[in-house]
PDB file of N, CA and C in Angstrom:
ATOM      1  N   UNK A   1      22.180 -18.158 -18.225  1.00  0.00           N
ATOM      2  CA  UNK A   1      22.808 -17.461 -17.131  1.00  0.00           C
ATOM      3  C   UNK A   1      23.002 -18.450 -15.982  1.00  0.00           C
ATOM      4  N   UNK A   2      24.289 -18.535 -15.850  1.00  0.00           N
ATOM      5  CA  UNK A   2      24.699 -19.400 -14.300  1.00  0.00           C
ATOM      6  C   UNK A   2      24.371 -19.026 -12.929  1.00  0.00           C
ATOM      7  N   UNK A   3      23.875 -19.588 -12.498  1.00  0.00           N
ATOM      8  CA  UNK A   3      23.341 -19.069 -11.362  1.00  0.00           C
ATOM      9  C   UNK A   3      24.676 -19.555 -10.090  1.00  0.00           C
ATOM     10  N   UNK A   4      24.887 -18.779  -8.886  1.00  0.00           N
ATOM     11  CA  UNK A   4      25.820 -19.230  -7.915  1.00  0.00           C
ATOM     12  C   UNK A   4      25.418 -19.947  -6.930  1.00  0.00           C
ATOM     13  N   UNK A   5      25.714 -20.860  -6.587  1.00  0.00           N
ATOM     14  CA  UNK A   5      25.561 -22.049  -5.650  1.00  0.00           C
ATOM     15  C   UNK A   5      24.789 -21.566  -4.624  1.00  0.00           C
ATOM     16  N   UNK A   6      23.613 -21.894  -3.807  1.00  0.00           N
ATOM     17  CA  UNK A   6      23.378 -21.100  -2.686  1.00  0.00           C
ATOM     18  C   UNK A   6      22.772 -19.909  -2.781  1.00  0.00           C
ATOM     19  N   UNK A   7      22.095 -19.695  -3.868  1.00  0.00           N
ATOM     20  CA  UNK A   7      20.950 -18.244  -4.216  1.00  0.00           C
ATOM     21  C   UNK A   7      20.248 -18.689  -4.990  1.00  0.00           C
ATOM     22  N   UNK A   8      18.950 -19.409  -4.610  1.00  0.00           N
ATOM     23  CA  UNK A   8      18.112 -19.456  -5.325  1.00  0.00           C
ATOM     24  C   UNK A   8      17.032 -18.821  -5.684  1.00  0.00           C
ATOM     25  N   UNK A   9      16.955 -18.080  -4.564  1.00  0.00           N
ATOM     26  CA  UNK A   9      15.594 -17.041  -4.210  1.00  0.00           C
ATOM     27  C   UNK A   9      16.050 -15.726  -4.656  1.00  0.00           C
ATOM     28  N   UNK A  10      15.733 -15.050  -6.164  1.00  0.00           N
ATOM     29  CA  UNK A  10      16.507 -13.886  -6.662  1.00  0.00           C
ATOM     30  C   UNK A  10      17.869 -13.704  -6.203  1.00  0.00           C
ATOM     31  N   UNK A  11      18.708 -14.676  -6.366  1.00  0.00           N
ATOM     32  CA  UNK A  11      20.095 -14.316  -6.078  1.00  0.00           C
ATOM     33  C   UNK A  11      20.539 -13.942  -4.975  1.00  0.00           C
ATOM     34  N   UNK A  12      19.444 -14.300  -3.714  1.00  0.00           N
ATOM     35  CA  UNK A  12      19.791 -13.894  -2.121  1.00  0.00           C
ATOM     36  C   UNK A  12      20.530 -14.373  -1.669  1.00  0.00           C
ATOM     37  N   UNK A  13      20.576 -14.409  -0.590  1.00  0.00           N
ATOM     38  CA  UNK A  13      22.458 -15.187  -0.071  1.00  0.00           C
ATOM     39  C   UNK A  13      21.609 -16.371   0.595  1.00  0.00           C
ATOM     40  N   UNK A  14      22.245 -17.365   1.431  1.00  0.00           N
ATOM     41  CA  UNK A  14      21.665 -18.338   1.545  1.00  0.00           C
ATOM     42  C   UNK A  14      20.966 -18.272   2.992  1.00  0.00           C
ATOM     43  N   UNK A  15      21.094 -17.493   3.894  1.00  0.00           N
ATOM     44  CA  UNK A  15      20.490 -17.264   4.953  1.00  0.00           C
ATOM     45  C   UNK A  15      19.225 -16.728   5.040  1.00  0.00           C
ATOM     46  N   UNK A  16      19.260 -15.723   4.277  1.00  0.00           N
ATOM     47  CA  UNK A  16      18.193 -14.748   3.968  1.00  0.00           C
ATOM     48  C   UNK A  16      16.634 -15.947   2.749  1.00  0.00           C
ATOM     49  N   UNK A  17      17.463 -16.617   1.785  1.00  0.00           N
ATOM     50  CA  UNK A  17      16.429 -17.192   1.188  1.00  0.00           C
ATOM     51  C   UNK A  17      16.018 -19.071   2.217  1.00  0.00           C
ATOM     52  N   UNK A  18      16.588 -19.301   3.139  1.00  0.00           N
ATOM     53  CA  UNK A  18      16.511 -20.445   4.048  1.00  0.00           C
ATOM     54  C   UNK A  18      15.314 -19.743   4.924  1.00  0.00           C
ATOM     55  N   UNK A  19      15.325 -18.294   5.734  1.00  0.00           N
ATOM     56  CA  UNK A  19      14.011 -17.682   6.218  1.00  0.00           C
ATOM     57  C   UNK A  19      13.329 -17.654   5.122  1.00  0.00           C
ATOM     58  N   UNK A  20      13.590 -17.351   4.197  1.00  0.00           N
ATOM     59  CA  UNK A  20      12.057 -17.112   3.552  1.00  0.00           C
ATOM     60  C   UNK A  20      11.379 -18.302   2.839  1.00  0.00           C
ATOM     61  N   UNK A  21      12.280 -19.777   3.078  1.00  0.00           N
ATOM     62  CA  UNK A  21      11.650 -21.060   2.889  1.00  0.00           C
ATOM     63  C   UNK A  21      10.959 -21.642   3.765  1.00  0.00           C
ATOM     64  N   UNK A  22      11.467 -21.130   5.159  1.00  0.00           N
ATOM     65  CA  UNK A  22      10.632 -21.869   6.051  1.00  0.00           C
ATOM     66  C   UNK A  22       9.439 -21.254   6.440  1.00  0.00           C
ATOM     67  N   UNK A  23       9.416 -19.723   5.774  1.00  0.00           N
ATOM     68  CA  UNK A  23       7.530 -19.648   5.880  1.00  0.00           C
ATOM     69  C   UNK A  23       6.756 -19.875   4.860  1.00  0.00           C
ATOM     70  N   UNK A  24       5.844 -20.813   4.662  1.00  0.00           N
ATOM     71  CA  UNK A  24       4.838 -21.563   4.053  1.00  0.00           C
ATOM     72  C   UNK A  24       4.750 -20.589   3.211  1.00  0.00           C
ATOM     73  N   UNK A  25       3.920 -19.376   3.467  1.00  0.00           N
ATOM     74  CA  UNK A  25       3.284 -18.308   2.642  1.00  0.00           C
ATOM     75  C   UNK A  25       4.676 -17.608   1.324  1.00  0.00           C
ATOM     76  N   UNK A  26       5.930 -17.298   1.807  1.00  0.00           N
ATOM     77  CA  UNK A  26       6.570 -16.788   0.934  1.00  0.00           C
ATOM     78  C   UNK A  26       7.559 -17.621   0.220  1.00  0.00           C
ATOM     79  N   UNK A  27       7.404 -18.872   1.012  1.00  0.00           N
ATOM     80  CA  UNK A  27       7.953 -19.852   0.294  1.00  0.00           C
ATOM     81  C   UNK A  27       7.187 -20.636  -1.081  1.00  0.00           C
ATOM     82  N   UNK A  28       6.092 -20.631  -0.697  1.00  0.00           N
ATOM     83  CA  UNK A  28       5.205 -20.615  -2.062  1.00  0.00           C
ATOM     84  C   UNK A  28       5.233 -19.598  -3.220  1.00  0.00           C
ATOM     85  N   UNK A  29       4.686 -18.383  -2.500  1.00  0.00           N
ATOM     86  CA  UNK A  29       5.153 -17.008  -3.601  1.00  0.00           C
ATOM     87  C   UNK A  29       6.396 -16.957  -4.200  1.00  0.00           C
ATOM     88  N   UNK A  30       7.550 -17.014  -3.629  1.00  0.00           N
ATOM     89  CA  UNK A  30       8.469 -17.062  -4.532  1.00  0.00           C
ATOM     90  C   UNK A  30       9.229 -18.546  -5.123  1.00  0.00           C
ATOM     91  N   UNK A  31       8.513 -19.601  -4.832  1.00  0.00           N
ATOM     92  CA  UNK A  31       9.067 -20.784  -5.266  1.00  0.00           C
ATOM     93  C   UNK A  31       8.102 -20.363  -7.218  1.00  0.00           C
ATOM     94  N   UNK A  32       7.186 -19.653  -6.679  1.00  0.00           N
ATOM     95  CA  UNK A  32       6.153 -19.474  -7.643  1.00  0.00           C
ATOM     96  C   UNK A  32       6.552 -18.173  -8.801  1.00  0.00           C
ATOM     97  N   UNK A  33       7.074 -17.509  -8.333  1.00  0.00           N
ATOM     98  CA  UNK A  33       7.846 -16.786  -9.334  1.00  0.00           C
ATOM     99  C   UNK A  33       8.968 -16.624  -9.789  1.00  0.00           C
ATOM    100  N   UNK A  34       9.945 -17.594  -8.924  1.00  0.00           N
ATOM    101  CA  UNK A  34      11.238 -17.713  -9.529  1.00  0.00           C
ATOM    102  C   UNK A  34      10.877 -18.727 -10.720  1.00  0.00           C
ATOM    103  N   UNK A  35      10.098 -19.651 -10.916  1.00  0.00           N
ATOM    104  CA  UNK A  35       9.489 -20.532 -11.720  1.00  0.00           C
ATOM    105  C   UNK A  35       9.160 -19.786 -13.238  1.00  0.00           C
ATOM    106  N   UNK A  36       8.465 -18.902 -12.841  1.00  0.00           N
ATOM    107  CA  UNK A  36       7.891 -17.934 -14.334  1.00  0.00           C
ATOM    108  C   UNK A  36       8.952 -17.205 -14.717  1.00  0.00           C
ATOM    109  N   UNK A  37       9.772 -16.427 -13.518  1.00  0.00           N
ATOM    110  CA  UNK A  37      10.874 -15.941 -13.571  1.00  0.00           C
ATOM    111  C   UNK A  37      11.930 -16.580 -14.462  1.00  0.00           C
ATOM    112  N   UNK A  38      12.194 -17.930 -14.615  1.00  0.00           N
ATOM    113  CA  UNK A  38      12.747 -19.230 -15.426  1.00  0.00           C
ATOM    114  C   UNK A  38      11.953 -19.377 -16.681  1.00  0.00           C
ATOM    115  N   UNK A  39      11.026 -18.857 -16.673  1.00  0.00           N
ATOM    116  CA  UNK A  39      10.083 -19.272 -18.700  1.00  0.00           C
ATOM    117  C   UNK A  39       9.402 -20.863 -17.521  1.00  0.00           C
ATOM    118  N   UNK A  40       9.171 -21.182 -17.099  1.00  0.00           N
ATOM    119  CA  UNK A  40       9.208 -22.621 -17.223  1.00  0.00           C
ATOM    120  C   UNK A  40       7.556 -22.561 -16.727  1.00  0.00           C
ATOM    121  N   UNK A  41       6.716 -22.397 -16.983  1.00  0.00           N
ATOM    122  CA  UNK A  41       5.294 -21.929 -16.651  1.00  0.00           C
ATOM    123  C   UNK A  41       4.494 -23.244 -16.744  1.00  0.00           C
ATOM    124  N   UNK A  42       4.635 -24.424 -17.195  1.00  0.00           N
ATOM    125  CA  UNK A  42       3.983 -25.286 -16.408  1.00  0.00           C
ATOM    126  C   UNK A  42       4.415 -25.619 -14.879  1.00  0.00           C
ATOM    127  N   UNK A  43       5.889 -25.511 -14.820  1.00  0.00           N
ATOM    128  CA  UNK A  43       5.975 -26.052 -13.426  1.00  0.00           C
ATOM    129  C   UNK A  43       5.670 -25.187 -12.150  1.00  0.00           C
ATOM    130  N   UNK A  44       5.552 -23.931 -12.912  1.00  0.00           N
ATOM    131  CA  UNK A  44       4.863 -22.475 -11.685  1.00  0.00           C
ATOM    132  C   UNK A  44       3.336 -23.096 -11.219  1.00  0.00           C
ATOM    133  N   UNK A  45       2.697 -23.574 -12.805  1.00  0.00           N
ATOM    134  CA  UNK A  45       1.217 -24.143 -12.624  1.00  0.00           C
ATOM    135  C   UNK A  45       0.822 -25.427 -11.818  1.00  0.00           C
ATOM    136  N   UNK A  46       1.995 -26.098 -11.736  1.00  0.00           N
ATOM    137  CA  UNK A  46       1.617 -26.809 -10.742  1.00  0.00           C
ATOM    138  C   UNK A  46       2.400 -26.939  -9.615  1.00  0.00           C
ATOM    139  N   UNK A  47       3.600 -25.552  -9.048  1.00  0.00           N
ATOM    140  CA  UNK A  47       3.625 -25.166  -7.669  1.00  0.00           C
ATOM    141  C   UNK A  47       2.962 -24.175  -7.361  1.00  0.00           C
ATOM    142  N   UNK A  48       1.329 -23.967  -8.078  1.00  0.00           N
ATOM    143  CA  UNK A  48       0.439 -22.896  -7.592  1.00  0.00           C
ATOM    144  C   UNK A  48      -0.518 -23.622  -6.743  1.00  0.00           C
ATOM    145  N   UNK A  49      -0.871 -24.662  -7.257  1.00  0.00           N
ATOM    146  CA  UNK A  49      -1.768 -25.802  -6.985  1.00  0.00           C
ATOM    147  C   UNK A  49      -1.196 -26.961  -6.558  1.00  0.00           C
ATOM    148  N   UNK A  50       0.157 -27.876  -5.927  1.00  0.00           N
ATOM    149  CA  UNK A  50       0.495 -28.388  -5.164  1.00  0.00           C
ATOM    150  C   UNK A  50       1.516 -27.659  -4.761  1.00  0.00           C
ATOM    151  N   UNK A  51       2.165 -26.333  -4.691  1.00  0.00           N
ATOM    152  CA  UNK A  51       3.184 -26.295  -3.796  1.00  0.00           C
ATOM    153  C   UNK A  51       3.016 -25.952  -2.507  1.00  0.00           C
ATOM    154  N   UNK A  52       1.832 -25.441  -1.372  1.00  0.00           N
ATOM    155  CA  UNK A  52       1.689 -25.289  -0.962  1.00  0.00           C
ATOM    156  C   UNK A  52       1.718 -26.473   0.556  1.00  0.00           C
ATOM    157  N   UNK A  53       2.022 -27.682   0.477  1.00  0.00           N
ATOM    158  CA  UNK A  53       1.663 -28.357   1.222  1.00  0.00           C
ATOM    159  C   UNK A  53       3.372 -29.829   0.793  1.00  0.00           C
ATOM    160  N   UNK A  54       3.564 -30.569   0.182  1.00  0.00           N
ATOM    161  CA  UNK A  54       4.587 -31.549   0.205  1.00  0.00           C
ATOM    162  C   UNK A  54       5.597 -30.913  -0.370  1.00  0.00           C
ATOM    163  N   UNK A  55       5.219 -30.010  -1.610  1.00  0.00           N
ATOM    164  CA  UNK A  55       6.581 -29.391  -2.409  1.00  0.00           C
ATOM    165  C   UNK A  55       7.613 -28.257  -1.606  1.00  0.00           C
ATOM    166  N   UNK A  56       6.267 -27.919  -0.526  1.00  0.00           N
ATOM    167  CA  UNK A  56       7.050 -26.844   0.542  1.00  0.00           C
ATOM    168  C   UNK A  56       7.902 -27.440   1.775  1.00  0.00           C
ATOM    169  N   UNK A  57       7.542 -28.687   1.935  1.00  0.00           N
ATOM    170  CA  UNK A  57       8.602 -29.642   3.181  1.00  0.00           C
ATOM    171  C   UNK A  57      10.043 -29.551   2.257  1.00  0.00           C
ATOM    172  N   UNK A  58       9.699 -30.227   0.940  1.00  0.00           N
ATOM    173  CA  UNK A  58      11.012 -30.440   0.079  1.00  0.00           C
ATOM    174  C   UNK A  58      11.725 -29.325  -0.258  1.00  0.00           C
ATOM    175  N   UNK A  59      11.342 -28.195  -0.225  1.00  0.00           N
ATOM    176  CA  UNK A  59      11.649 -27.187  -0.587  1.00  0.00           C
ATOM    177  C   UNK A  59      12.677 -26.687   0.768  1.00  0.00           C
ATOM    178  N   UNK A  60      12.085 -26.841   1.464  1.00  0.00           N
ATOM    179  CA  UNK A  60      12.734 -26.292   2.576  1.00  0.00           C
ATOM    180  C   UNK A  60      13.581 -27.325   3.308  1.00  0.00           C
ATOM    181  N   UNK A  61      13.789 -28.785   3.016  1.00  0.00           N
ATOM    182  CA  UNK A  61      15.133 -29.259   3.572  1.00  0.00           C
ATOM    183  C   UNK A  61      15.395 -29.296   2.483  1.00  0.00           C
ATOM    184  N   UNK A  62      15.620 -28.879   1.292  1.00  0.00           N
ATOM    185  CA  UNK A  62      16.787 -29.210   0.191  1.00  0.00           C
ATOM    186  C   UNK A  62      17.357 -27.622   0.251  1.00  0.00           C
ATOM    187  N   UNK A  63      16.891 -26.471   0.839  1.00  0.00           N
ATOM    188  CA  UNK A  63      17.334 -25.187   0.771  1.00  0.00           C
ATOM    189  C   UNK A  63      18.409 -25.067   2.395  1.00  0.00           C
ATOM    190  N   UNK A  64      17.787 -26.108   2.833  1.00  0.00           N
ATOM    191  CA  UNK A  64      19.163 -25.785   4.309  1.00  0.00           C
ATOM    192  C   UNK A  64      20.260 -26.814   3.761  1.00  0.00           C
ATOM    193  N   UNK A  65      20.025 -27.697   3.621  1.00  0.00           N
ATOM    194  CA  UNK A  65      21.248 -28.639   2.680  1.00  0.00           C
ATOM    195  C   UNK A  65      21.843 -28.308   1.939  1.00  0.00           C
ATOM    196  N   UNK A  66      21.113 -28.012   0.750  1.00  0.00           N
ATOM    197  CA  UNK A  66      21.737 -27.812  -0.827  1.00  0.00           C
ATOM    198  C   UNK A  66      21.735 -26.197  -0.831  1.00  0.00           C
ATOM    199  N   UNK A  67      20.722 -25.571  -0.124  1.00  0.00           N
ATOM    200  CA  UNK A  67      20.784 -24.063  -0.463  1.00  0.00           C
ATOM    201  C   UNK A  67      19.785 -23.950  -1.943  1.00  0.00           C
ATOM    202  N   UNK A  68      19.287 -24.923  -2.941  1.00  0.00           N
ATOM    203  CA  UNK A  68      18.544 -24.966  -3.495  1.00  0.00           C
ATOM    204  C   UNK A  68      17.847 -25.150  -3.358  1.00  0.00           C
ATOM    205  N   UNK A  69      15.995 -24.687  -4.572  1.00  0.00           N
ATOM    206  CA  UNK A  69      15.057 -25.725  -3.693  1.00  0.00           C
ATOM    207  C   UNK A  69      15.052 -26.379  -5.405  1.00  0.00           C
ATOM    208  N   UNK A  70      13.985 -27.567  -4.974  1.00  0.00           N
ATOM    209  CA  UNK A  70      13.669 -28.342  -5.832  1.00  0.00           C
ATOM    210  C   UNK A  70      13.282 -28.123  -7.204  1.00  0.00           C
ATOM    211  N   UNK A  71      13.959 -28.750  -8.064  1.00  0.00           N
ATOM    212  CA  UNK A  71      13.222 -28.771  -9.501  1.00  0.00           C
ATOM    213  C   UNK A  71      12.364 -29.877 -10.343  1.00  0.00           C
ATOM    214  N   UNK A  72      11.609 -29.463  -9.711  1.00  0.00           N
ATOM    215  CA  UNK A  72      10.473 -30.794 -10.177  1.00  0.00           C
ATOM    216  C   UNK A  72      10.162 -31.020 -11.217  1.00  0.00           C
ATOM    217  N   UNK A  73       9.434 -30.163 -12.085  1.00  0.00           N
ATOM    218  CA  UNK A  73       9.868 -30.280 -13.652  1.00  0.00           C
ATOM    219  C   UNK A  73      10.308 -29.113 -14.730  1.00  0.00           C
ATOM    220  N   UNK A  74      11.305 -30.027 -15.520  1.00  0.00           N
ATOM    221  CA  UNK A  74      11.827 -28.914 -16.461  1.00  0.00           C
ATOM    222  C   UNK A  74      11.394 -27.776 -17.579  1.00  0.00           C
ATOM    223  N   UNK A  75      10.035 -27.926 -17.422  1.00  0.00           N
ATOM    224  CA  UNK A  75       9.210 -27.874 -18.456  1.00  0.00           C
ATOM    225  C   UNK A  75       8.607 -26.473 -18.280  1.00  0.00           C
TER     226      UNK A  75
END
């Protein structure tokens, strides 16, 4: 399934998922379940346990830029 440019956060529009990157707390939670949400359950496992702190800076200037956040691993 293709996803549209600029919704990464359940298909939100890009304003709405840019607030919810720049708070620490729900930017983790859902960086954390769009992840499982994807099958991809090692990389949820380790934005449970490092995303909270460097993966969340990256997360949040690649979501005002790109409107995406990061994919760290494919796996």
């Amino acid at each position: 399934m293709a996803k549209a440019k600029g919704k990464d956060y359940f298909g939100l529009g890009r304003v709405v998922s840019i607030i919810l990157a720049i708070i620490p707390i729900t930017a983790w939670i859902c960086g954390l379940i769009t992840r499982v949400k994807e099958g991809k359950i090692v990389a949820a496992v380790v934005r449970f346990f490092f995303g909270f702190n460097i993966v969340w800076l990256i997360d949040l200037v690649l979501m005002i830029v790109n409107g995406r956040i990061m994919r760290l691993l494919n796996v």
